[in-house]
N, C-alpha and C. Protein backbone atom coordinates (compact mmCIF):
# COMPACT_ATOMS: atom_id res chain seq x y z
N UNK A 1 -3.03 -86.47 235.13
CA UNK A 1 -2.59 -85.21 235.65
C UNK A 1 -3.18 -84.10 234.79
N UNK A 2 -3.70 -83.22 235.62
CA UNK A 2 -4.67 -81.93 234.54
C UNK A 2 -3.24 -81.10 234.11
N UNK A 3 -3.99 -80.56 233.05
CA UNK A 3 -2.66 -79.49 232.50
C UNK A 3 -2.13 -78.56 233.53
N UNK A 4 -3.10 -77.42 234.22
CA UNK A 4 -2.85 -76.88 235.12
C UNK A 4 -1.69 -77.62 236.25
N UNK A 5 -1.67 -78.53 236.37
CA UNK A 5 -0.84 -79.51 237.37
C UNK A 5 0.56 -79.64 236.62
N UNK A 6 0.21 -80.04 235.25
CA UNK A 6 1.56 -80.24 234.69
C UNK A 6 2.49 -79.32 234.56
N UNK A 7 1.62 -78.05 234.24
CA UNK A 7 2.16 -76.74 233.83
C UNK A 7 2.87 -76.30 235.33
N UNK A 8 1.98 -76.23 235.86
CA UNK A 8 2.65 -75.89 237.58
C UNK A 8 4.01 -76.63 238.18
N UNK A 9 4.02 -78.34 237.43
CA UNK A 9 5.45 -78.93 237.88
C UNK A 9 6.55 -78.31 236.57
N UNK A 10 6.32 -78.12 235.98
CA UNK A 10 7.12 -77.81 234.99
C UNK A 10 7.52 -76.45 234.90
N UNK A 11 6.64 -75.45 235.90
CA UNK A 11 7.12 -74.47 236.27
C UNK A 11 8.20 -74.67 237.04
N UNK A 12 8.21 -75.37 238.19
CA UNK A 12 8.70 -75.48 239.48
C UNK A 12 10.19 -75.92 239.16
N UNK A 13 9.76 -77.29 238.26
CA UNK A 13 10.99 -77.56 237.99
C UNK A 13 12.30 -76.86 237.37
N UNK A 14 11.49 -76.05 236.22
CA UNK A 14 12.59 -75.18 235.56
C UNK A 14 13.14 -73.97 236.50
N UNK A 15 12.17 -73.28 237.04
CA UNK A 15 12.76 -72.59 238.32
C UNK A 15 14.00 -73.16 239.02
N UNK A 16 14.00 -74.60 239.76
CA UNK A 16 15.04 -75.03 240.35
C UNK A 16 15.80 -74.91 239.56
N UNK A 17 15.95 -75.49 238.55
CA UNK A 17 17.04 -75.97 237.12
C UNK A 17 17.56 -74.32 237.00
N UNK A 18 17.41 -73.29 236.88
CA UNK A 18 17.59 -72.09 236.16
C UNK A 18 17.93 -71.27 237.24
N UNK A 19 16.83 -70.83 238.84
CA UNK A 19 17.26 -70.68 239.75
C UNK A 19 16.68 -69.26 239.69
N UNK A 20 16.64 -68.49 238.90
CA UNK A 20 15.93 -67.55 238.75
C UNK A 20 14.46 -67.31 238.51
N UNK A 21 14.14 -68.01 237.10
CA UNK A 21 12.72 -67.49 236.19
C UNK A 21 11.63 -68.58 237.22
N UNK A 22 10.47 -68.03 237.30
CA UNK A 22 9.35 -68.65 237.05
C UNK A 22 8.25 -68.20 236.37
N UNK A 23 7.87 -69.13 236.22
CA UNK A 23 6.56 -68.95 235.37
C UNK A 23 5.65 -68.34 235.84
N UNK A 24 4.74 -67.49 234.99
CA UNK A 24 3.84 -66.44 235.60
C UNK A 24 2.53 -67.00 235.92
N UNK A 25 2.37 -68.61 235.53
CA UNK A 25 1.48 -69.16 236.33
C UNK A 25 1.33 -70.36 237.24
N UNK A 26 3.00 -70.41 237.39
CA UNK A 26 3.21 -71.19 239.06
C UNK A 26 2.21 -70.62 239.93
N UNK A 27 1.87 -71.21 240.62
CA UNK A 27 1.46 -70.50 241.96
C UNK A 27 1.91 -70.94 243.27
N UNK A 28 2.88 -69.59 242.86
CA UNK A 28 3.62 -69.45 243.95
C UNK A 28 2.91 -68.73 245.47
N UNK A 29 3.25 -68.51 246.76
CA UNK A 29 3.07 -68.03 248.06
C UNK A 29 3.52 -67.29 248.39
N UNK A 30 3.50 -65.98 247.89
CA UNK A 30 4.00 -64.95 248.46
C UNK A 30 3.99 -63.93 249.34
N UNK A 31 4.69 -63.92 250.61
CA UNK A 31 4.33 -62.95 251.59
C UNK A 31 4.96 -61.81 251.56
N UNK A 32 4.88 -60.61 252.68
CA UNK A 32 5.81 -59.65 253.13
C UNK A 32 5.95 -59.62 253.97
N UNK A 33 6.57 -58.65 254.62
CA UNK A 33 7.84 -58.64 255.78
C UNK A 33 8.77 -57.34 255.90
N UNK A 34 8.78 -56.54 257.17
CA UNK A 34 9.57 -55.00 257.00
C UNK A 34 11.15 -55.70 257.61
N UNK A 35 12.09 -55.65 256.70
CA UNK A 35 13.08 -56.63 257.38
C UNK A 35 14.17 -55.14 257.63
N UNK A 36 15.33 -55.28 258.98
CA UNK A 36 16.02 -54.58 259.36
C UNK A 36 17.00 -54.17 258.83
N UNK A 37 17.94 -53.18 258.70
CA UNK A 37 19.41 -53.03 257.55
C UNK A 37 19.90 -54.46 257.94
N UNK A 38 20.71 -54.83 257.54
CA UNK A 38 21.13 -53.92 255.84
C UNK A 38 20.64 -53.84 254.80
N UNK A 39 19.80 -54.69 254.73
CA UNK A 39 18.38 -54.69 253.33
C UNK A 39 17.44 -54.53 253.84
N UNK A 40 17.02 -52.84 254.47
CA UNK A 40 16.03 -52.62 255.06
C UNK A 40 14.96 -52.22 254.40
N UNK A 41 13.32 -52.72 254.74
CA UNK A 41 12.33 -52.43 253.89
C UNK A 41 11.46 -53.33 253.93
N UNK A 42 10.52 -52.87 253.57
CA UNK A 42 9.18 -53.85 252.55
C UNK A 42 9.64 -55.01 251.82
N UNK A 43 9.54 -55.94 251.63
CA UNK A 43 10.01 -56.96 250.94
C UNK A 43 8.72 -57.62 251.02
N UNK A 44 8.77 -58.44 249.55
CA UNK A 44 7.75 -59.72 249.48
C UNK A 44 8.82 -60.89 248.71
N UNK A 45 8.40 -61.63 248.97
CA UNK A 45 9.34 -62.86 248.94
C UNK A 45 8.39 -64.20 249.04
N UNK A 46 9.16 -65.46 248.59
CA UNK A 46 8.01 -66.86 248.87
C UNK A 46 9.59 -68.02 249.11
N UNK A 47 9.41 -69.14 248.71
CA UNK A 47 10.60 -69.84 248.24
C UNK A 47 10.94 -70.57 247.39
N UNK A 48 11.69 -71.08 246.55
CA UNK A 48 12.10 -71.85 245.66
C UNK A 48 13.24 -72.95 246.15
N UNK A 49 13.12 -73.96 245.86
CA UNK A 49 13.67 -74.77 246.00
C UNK A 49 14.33 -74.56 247.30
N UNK A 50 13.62 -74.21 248.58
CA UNK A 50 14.19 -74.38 250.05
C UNK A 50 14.54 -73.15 249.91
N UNK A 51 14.85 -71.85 249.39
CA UNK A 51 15.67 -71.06 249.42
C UNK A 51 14.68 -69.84 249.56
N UNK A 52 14.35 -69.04 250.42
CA UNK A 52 13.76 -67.73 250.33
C UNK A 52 14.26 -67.14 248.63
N UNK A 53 13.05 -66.25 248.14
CA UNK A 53 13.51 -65.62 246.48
C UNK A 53 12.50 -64.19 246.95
N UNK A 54 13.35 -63.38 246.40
CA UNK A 54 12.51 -62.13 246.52
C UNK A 54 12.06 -61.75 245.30
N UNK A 55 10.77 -61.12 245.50
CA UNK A 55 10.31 -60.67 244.19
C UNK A 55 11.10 -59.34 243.21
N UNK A 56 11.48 -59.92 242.40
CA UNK A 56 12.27 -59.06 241.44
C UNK A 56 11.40 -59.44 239.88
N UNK A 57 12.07 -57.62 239.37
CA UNK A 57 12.03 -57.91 237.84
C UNK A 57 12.76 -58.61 236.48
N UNK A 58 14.61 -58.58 237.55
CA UNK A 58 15.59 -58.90 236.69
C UNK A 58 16.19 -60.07 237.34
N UNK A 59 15.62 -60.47 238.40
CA UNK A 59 16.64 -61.64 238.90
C UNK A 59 17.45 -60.94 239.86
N UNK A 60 17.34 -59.74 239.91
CA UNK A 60 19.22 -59.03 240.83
C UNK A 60 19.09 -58.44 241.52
N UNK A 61 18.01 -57.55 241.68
CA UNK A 61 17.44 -56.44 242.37
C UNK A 61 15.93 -57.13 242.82
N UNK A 62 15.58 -56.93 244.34
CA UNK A 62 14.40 -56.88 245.24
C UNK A 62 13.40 -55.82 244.97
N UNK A 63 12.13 -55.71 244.52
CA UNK A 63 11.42 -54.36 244.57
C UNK A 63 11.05 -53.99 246.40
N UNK A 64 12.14 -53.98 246.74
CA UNK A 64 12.18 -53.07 247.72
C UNK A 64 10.96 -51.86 248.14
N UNK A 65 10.13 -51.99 248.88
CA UNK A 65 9.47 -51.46 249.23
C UNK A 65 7.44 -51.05 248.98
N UNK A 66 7.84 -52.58 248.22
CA UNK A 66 6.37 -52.39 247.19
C UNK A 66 5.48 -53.53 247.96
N UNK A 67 4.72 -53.62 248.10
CA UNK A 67 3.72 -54.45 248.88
C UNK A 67 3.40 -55.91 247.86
N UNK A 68 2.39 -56.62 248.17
CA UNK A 68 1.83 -57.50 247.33
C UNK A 68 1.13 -57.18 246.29
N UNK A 69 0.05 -56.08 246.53
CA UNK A 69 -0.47 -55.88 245.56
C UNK A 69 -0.51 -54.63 244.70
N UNK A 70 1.16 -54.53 244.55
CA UNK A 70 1.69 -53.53 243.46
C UNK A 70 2.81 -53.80 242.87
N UNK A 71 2.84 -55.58 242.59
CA UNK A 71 3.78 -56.13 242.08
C UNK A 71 3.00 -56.82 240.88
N UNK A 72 3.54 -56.87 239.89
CA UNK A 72 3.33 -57.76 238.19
C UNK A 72 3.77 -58.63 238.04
N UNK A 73 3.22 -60.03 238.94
CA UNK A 73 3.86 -61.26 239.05
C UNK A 73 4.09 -61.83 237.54
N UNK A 74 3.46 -61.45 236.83
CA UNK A 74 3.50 -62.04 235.15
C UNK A 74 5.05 -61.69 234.73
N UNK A 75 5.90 -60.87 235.30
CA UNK A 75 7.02 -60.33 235.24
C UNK A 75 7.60 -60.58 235.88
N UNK A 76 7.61 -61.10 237.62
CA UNK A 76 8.34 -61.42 238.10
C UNK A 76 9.26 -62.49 238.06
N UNK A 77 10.78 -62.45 238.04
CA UNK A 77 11.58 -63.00 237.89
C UNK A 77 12.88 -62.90 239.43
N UNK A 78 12.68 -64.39 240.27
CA UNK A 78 12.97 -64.10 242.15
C UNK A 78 14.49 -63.97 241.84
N UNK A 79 15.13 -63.47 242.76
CA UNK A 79 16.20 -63.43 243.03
C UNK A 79 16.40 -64.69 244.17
N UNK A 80 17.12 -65.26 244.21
CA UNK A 80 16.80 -66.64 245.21
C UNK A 80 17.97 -67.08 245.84
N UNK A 81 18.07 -66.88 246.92
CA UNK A 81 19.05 -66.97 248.20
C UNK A 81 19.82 -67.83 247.63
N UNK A 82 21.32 -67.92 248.39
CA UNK A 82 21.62 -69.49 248.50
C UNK A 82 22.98 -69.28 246.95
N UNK A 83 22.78 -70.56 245.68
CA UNK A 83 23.91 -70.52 245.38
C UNK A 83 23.51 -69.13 244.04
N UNK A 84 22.14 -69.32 243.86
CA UNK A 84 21.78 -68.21 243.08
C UNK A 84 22.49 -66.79 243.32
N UNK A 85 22.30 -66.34 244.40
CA UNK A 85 22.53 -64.96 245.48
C UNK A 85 24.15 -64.95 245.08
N UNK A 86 24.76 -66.27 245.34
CA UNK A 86 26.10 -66.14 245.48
C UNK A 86 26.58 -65.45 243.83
N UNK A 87 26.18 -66.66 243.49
CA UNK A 87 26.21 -65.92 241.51
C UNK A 87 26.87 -64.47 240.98
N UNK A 88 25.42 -64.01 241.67
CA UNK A 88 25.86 -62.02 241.55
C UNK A 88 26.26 -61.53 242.44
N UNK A 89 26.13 -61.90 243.64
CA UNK A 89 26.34 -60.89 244.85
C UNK A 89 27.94 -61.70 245.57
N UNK A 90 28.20 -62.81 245.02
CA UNK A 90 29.70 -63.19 245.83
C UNK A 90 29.40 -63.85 247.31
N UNK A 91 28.01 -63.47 247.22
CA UNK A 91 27.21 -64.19 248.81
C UNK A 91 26.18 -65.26 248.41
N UNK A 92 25.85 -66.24 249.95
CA UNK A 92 24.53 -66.62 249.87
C UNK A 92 23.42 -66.16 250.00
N UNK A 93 24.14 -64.91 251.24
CA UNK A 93 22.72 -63.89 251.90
C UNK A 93 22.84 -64.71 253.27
N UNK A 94 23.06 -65.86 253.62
CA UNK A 94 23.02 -66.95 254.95
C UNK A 94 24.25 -66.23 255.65
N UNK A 95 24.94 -65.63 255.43
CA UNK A 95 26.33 -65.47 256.03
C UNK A 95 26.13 -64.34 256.91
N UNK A 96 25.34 -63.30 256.53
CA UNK A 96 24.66 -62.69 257.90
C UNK A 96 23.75 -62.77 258.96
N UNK A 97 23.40 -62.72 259.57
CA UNK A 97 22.25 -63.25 260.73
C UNK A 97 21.69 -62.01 260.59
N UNK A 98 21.75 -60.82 260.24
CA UNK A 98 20.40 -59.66 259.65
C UNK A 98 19.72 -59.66 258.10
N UNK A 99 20.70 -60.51 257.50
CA UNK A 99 20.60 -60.36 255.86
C UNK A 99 18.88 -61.01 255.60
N UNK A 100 18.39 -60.19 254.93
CA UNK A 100 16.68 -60.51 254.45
C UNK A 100 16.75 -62.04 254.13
N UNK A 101 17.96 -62.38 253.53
CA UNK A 101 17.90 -63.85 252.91
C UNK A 101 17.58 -64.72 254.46
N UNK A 102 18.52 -64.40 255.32
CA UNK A 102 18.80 -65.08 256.47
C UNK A 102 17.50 -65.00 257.35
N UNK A 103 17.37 -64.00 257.31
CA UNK A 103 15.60 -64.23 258.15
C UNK A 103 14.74 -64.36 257.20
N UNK A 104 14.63 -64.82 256.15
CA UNK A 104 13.29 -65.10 255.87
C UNK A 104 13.21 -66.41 255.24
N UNK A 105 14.61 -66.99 255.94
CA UNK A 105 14.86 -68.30 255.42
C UNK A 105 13.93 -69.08 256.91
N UNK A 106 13.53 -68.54 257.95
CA UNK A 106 13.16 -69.18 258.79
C UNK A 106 11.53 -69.03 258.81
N UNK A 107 10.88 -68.24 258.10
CA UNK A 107 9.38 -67.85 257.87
C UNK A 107 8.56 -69.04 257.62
N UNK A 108 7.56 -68.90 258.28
CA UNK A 108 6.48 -69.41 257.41
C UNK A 108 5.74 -69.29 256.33
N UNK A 109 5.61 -69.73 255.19
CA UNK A 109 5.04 -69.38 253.86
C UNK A 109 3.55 -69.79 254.22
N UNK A 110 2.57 -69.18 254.25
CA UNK A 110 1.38 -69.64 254.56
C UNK A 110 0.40 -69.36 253.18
């Protein structure tokens, strides 16, 4: 297994394990998407462990409105649907049928 490979599972993995951090040289798939209120906006997002994660700096907050290529993935740290979301927000994000989590849990990551 090349390092690059190892480094990449060992990204992945600690991501699941932690739920937040990844590594700034996973390579991850990240798209965008103008999603409707109540978290209306620009969003870029990919997934982690089955779970849509939006690109954030702190884990908590979405950079809302910033495209792909005016984000500092070396910094990015996802916010990630599901039991993560619940954590801080008391939600999964699944519990609405408009919530960004909820539609972009059905996307294609290409």
């Amino acid at each position: 297994m090349s390092m690059s490979q190892r480094s990449y599972r060992l990204c992945v993995a600690s991501a699941i394990l932690i739920g937040a951090n990844l590594c700034a040289n996973a390579q991850q798939i990240w798209q965008s998407r103008d999603f409707p209120p109540p978290n209306a906006g620009l969003l870029v997002f990919t997934t982690v462990g089955g779970n849509p994660a939006c690109a954030s700096y702190n884990g908590r907050d979405c950079l809302w409105g910033q495209n792909k290529s005016q984000i500092d993935y070396s910094r990015v740290r996802p916010l990630v649907c599901g039991a993560n979301h619940r954590a801080i927000y008391g939600v999964t994000g699944y519990e609405d049928p408009k919530h960004w989590c909820n539609l972009a849990r059905g996307q294609r990551i290409d």
